[in-house]
C-alpha atoms as a PDB file:
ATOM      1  CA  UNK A   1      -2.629  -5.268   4.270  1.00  0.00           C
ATOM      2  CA  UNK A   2      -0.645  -7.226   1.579  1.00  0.00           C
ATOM      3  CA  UNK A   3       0.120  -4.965  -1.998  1.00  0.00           C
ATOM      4  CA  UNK A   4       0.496  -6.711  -5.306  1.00  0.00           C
ATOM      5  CA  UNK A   5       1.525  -5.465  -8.756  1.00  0.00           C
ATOM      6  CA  UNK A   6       0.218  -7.154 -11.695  1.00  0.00           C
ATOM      7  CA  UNK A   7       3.142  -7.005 -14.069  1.00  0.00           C
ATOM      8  CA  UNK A   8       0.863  -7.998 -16.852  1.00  0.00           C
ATOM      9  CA  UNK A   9      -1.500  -5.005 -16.312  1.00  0.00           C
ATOM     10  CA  UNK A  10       1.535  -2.341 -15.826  1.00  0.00           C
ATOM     11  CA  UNK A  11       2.515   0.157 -18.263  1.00  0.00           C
ATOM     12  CA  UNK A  12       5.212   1.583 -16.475  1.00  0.00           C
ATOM     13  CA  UNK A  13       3.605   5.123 -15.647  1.00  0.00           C
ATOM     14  CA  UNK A  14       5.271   5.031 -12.355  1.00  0.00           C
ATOM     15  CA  UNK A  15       2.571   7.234 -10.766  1.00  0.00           C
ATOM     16  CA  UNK A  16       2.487   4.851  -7.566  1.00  0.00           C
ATOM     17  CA  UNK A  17       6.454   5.005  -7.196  1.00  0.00           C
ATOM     18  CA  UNK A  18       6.479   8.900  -7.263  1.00  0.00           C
ATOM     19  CA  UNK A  19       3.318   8.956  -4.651  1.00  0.00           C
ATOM     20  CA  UNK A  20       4.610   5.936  -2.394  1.00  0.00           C
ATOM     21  CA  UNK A  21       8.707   5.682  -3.129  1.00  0.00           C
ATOM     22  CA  UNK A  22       8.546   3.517   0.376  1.00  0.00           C
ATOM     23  CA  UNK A  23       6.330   0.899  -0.991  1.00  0.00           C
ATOM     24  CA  UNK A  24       6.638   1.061  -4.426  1.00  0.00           C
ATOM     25  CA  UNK A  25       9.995   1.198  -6.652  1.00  0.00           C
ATOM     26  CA  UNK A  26      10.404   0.231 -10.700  1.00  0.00           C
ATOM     27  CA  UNK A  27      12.220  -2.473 -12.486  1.00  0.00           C
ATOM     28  CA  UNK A  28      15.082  -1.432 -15.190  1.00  0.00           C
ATOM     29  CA  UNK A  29      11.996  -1.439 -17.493  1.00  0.00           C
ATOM     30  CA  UNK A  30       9.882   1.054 -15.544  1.00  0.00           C
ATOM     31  CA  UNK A  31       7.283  -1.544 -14.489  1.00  0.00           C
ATOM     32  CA  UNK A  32       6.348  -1.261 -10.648  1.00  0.00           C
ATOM     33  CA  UNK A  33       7.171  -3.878  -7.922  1.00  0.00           C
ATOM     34  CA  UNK A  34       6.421  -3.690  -4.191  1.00  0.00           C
ATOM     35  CA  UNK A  35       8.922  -2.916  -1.808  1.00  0.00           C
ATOM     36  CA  UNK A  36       7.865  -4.924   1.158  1.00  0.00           C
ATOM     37  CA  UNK A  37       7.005  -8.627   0.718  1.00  0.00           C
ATOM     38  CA  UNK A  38       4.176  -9.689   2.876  1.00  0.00           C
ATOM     39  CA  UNK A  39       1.681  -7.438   5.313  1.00  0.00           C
ATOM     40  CA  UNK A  40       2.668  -3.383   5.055  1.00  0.00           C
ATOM     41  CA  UNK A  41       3.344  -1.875   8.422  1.00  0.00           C
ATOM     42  CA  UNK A  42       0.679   0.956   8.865  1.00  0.00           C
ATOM     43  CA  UNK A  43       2.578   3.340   8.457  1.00  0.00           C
ATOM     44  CA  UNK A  44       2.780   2.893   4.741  1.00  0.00           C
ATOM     45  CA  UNK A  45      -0.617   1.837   3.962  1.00  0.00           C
ATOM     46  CA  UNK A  46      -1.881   5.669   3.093  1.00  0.00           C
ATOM     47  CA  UNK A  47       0.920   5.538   0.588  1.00  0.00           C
ATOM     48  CA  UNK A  48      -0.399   1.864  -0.519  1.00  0.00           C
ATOM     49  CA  UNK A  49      -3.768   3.485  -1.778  1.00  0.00           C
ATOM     50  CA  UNK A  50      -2.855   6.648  -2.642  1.00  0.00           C
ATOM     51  CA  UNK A  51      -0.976   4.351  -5.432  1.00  0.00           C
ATOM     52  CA  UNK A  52      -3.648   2.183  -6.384  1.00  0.00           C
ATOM     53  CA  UNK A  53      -5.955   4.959  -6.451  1.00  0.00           C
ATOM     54  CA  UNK A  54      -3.827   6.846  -9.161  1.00  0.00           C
ATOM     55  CA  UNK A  55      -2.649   3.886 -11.243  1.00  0.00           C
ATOM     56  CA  UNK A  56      -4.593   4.277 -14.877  1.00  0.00           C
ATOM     57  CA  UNK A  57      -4.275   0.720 -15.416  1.00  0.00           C
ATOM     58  CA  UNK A  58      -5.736  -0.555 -12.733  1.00  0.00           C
ATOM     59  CA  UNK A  59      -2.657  -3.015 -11.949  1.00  0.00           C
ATOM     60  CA  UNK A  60      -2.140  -2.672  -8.231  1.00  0.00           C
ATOM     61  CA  UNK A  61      -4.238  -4.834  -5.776  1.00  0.00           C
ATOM     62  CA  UNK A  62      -4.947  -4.200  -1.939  1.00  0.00           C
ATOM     63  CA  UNK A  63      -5.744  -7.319   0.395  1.00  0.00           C
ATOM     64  CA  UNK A  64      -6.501  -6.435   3.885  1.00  0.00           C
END
């Protein structure tokens, strides 16, 4: 599973960082970047889509 923020897309409501703090952390700006480049062990995967589940902007992508 790869995770992707579209920077565009964020607001900076940081509602993924306070769910997932492992895979997700925010810029000086607020806006959201993953953590871990490339596939997410499993063990942070639940945290993965509890964050794009709860973004309001829809800005976070899963690829499995």
């Amino acid at each position: 599973m790869r995770v992707t923020v579209d920077r565009d897309k964020c607001q900076g409501h940081n509602r993924c960082y306070a769910l997932a703090p492992d895979v997700f952390d925010v810029d000086d700006l607020g806006y959201a970047f993953v953590l871990v480049e490339g596939d997410l062990p499993p063990e942070l995967e639940d945290g993965a889509r509890a964050g794009v589940a709860n973004c309001p902007e829809f800005a976070i992508t899963i690829e499995d």
